[in-house]
PDB file of N, CA and C in Angstrom:
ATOM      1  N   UNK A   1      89.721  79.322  90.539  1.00  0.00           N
ATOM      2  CA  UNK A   1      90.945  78.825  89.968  1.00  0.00           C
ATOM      3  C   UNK A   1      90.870  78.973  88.443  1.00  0.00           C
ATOM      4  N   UNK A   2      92.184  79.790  87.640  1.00  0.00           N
ATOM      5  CA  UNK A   2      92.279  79.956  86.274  1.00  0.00           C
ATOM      6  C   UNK A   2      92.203  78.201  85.693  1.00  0.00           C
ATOM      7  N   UNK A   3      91.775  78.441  84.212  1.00  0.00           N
ATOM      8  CA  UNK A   3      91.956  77.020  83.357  1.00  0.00           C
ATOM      9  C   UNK A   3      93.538  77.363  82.768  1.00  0.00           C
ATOM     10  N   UNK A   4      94.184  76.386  83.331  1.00  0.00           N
ATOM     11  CA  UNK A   4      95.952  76.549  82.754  1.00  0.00           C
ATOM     12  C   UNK A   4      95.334  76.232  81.187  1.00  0.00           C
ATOM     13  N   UNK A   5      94.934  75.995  80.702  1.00  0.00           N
ATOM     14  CA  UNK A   5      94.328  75.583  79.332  1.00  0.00           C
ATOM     15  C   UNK A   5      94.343  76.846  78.625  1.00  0.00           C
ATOM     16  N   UNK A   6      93.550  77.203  78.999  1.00  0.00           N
ATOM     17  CA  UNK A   6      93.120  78.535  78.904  1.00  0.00           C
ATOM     18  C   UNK A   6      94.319  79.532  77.902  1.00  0.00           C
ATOM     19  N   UNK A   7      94.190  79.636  79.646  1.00  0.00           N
ATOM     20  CA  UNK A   7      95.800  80.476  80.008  1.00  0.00           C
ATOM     21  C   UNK A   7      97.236  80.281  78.808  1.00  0.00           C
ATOM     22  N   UNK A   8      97.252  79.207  79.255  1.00  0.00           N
ATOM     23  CA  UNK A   8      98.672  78.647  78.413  1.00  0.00           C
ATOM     24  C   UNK A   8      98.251  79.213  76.327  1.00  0.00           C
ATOM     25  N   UNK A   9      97.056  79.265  76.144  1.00  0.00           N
ATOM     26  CA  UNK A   9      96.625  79.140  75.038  1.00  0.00           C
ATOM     27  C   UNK A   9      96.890  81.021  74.754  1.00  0.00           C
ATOM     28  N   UNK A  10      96.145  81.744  76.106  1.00  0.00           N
ATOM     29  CA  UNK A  10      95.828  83.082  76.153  1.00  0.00           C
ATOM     30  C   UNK A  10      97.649  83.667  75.901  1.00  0.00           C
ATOM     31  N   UNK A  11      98.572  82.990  76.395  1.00  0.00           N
ATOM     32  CA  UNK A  11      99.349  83.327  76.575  1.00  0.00           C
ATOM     33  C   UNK A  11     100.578  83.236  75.102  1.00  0.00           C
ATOM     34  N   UNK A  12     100.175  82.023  74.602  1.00  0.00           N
ATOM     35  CA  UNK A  12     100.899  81.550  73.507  1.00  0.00           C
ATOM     36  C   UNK A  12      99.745  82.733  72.264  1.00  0.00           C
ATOM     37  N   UNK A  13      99.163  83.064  72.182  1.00  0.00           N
ATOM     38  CA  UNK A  13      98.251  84.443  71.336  1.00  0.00           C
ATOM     39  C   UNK A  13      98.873  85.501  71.647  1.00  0.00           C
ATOM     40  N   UNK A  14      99.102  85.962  72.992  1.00  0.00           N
ATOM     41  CA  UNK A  14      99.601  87.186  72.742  1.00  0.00           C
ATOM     42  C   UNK A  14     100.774  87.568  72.836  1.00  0.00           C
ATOM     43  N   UNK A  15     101.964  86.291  73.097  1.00  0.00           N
ATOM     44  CA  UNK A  15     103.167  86.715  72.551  1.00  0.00           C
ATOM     45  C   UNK A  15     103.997  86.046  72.355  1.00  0.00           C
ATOM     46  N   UNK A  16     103.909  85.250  71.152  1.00  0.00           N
ATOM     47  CA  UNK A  16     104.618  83.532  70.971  1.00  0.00           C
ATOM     48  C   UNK A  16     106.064  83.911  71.253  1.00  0.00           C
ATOM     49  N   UNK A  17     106.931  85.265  71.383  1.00  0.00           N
ATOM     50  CA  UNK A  17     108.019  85.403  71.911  1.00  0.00           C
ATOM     51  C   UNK A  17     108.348  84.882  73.429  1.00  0.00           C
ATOM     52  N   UNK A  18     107.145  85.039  73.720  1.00  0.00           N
ATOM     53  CA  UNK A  18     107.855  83.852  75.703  1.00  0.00           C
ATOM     54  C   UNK A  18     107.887  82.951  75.501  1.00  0.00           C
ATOM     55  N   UNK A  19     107.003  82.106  74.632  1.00  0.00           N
ATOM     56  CA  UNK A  19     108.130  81.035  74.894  1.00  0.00           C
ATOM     57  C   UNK A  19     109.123  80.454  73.902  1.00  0.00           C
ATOM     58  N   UNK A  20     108.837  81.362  72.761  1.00  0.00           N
ATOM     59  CA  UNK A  20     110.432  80.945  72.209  1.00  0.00           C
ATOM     60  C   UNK A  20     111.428  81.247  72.589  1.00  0.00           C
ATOM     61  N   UNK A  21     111.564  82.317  73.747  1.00  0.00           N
ATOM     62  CA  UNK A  21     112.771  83.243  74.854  1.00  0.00           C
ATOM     63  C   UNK A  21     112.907  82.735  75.645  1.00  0.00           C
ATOM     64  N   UNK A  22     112.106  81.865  76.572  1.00  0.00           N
ATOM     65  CA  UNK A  22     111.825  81.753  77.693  1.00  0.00           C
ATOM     66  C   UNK A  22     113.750  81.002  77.955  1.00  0.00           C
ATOM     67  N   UNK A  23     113.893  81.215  78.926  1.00  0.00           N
ATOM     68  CA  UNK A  23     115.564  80.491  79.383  1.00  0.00           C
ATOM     69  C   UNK A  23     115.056  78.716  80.068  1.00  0.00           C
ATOM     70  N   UNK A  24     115.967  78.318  79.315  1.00  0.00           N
ATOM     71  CA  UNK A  24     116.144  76.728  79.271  1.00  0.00           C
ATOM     72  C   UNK A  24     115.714  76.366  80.892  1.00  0.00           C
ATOM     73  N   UNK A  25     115.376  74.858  81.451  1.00  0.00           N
ATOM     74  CA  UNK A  25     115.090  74.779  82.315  1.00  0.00           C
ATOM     75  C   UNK A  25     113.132  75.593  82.914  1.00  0.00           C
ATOM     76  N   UNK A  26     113.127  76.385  82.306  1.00  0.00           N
ATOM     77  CA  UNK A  26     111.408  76.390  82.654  1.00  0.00           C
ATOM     78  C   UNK A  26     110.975  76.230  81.978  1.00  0.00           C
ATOM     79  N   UNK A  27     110.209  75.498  82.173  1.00  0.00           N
ATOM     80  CA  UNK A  27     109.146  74.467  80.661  1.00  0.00           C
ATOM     81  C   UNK A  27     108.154  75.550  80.667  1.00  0.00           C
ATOM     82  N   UNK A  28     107.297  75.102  80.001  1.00  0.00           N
ATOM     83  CA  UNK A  28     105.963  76.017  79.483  1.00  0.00           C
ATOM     84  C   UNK A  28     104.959  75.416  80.830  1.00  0.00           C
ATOM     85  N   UNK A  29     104.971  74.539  81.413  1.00  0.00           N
ATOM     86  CA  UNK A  29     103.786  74.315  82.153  1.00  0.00           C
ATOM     87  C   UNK A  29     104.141  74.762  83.445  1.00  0.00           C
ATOM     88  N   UNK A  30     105.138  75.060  83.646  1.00  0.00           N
ATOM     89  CA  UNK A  30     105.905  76.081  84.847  1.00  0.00           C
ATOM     90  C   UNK A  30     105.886  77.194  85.078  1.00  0.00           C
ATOM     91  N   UNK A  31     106.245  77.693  84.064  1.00  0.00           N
ATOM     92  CA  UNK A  31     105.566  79.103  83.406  1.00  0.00           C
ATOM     93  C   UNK A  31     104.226  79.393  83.527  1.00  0.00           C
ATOM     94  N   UNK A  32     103.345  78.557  83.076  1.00  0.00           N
ATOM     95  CA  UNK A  32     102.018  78.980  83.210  1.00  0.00           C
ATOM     96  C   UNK A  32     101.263  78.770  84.505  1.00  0.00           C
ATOM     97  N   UNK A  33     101.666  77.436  85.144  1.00  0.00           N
ATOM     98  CA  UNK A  33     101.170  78.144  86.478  1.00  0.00           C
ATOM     99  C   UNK A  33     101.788  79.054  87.379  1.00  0.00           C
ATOM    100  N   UNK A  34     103.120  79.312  87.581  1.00  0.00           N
ATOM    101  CA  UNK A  34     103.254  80.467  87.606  1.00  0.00           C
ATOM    102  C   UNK A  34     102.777  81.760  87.464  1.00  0.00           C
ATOM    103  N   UNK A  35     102.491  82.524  86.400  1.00  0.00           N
ATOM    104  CA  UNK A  35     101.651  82.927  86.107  1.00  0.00           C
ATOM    105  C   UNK A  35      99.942  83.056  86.618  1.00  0.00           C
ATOM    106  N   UNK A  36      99.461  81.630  85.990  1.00  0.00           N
ATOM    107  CA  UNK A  36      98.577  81.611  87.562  1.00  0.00           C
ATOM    108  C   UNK A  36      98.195  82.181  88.608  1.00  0.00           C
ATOM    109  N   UNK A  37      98.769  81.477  89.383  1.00  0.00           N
ATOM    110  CA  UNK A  37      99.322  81.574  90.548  1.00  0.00           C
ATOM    111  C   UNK A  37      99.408  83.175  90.951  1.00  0.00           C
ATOM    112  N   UNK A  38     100.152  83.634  90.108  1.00  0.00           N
ATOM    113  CA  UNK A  38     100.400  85.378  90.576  1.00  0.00           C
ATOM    114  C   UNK A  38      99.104  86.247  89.821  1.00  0.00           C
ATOM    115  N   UNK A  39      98.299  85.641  89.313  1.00  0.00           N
ATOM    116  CA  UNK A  39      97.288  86.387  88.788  1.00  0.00           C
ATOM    117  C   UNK A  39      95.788  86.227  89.991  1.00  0.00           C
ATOM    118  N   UNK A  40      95.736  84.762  90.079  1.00  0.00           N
ATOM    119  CA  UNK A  40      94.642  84.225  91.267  1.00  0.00           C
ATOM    120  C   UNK A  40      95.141  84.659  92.924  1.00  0.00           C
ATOM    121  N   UNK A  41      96.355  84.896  92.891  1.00  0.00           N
ATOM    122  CA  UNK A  41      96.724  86.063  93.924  1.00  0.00           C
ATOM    123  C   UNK A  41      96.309  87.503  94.132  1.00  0.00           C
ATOM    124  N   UNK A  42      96.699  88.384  93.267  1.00  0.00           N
ATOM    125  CA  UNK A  42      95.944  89.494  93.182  1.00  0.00           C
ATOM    126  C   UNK A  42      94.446  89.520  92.875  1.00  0.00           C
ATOM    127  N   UNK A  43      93.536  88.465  91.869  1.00  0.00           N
ATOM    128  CA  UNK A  43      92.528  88.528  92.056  1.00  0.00           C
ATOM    129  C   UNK A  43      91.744  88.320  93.172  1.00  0.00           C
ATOM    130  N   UNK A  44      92.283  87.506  93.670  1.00  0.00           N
ATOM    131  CA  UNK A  44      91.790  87.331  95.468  1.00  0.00           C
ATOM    132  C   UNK A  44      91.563  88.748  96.355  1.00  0.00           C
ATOM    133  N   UNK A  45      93.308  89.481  95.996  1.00  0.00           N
ATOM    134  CA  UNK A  45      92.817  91.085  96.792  1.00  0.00           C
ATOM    135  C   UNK A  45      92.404  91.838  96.565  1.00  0.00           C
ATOM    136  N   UNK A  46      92.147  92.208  94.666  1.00  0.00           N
ATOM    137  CA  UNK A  46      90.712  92.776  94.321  1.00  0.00           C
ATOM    138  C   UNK A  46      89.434  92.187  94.620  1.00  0.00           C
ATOM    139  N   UNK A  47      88.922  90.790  94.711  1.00  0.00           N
ATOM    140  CA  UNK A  47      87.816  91.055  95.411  1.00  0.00           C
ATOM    141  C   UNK A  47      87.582  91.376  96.211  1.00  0.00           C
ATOM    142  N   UNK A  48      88.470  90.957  97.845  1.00  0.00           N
ATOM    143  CA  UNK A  48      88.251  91.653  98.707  1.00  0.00           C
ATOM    144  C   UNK A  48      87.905  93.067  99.117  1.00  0.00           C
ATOM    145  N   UNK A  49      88.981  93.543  98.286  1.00  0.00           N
ATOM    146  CA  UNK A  49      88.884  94.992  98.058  1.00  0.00           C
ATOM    147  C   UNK A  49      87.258  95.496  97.255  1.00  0.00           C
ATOM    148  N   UNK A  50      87.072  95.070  96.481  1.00  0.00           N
ATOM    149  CA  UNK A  50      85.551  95.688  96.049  1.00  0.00           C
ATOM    150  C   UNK A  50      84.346  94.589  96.939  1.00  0.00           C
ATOM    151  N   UNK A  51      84.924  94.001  97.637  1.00  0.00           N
ATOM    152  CA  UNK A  51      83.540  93.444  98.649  1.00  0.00           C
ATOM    153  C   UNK A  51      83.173  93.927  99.652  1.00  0.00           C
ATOM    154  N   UNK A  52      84.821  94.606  99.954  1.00  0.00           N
ATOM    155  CA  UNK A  52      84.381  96.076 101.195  1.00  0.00           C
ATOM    156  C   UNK A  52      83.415  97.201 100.524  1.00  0.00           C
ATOM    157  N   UNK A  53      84.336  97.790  99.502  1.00  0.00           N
ATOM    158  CA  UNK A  53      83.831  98.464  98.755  1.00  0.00           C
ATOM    159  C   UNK A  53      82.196  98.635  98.297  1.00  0.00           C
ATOM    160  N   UNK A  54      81.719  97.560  97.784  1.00  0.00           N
ATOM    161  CA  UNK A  54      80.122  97.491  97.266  1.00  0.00           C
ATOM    162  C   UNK A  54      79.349  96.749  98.714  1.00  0.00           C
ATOM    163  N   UNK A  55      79.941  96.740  99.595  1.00  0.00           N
ATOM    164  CA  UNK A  55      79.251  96.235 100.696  1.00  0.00           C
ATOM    165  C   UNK A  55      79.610  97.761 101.922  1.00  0.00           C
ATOM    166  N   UNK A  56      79.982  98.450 101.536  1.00  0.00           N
ATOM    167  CA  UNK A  56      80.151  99.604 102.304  1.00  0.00           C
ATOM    168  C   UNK A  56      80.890  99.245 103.705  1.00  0.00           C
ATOM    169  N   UNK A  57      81.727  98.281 103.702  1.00  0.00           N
ATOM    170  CA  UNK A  57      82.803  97.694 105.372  1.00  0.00           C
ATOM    171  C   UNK A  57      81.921  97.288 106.183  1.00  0.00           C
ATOM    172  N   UNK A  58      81.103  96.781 105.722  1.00  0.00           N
ATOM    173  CA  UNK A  58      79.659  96.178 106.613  1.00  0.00           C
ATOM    174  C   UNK A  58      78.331  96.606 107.125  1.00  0.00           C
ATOM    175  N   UNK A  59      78.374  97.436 106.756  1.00  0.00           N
ATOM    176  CA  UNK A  59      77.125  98.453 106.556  1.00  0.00           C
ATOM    177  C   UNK A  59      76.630  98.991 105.314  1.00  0.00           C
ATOM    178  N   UNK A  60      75.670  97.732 104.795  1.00  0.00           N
ATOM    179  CA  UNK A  60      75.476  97.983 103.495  1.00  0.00           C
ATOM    180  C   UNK A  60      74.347  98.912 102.979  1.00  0.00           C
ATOM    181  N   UNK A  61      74.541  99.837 102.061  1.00  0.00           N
ATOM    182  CA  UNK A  61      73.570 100.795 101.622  1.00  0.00           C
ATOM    183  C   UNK A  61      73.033 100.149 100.519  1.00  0.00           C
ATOM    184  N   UNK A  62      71.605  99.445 101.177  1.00  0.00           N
ATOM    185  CA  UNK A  62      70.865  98.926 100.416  1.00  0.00           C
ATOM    186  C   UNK A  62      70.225  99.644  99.152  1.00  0.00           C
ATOM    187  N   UNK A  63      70.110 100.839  99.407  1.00  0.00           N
ATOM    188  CA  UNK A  63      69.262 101.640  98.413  1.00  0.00           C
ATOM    189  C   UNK A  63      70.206 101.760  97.253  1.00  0.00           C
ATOM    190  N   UNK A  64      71.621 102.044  97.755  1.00  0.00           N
ATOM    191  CA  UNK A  64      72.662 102.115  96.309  1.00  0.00           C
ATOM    192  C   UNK A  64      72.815 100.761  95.522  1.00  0.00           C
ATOM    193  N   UNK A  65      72.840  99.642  96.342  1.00  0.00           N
ATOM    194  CA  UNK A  65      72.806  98.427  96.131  1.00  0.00           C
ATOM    195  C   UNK A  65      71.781  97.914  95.092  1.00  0.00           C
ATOM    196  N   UNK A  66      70.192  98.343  95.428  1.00  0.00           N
ATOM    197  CA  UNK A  66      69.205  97.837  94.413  1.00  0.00           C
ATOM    198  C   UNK A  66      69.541  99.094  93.480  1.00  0.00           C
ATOM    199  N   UNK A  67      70.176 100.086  93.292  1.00  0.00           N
ATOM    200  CA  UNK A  67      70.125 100.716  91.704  1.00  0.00           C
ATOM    201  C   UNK A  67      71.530 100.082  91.439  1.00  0.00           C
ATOM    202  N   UNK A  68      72.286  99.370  91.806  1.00  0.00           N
ATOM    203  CA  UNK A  68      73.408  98.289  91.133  1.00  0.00           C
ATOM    204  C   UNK A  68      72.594  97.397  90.421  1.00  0.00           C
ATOM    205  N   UNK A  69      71.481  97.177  91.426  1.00  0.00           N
ATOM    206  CA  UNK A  69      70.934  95.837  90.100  1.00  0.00           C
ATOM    207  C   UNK A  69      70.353  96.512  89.039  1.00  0.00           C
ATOM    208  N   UNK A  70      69.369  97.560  89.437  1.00  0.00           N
ATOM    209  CA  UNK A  70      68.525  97.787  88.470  1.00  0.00           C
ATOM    210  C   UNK A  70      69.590  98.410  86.981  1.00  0.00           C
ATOM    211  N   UNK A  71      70.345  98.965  87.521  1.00  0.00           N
ATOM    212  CA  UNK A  71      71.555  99.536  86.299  1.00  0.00           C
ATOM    213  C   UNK A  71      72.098  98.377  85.671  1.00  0.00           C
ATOM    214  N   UNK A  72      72.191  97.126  85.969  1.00  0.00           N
ATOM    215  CA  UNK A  72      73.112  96.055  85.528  1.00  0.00           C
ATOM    216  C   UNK A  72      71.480  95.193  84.873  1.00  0.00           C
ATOM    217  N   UNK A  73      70.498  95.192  85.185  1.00  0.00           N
ATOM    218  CA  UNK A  73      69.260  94.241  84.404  1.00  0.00           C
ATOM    219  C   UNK A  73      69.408  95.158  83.078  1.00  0.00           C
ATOM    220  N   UNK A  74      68.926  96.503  83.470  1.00  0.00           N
ATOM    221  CA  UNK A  74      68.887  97.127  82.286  1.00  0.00           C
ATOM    222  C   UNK A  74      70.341  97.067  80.577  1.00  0.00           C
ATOM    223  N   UNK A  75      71.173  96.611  81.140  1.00  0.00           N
ATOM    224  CA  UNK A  75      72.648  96.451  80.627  1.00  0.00           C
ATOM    225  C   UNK A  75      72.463  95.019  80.082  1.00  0.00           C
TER     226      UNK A  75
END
């Protein structure tokens, strides 16, 4: 789960035009989970999607797997 904190902060940085535009009736904390909401949505189906992916659909290729780690210690 995103920090609406965060968020609301990430959001008011990169374009203080939403919410000085934003149309009457949606507050800012509506907006941001909103937002949210549609972001922790799709992040949900990219992981899935790369858990098939780096897990090979359940048949995992261990050998590619330990040079994932060893490439990522070295990093």
């Amino acid at each position: 789960m995103l920090d609406r904190a965060v968020v609301s902060e990430f959001l008011k940085e990169e374009s203080k035009a939403i919410f000085k535009n934003k149309p009457k009736g949606i507050s800012e904390k509506i907006l941001v989970e909103t937002f949210c909401r549609y972001i922790e949505a799709d992040y949900y189906e990219w992981l899935k999607d790369n858990f098939k992916s780096f897990f090979n659909y359940g048949s995992p290729d261990w050998n590619w797997i330990k040079d994932r780690i060893e490439h990522y210690k070295s990093n």
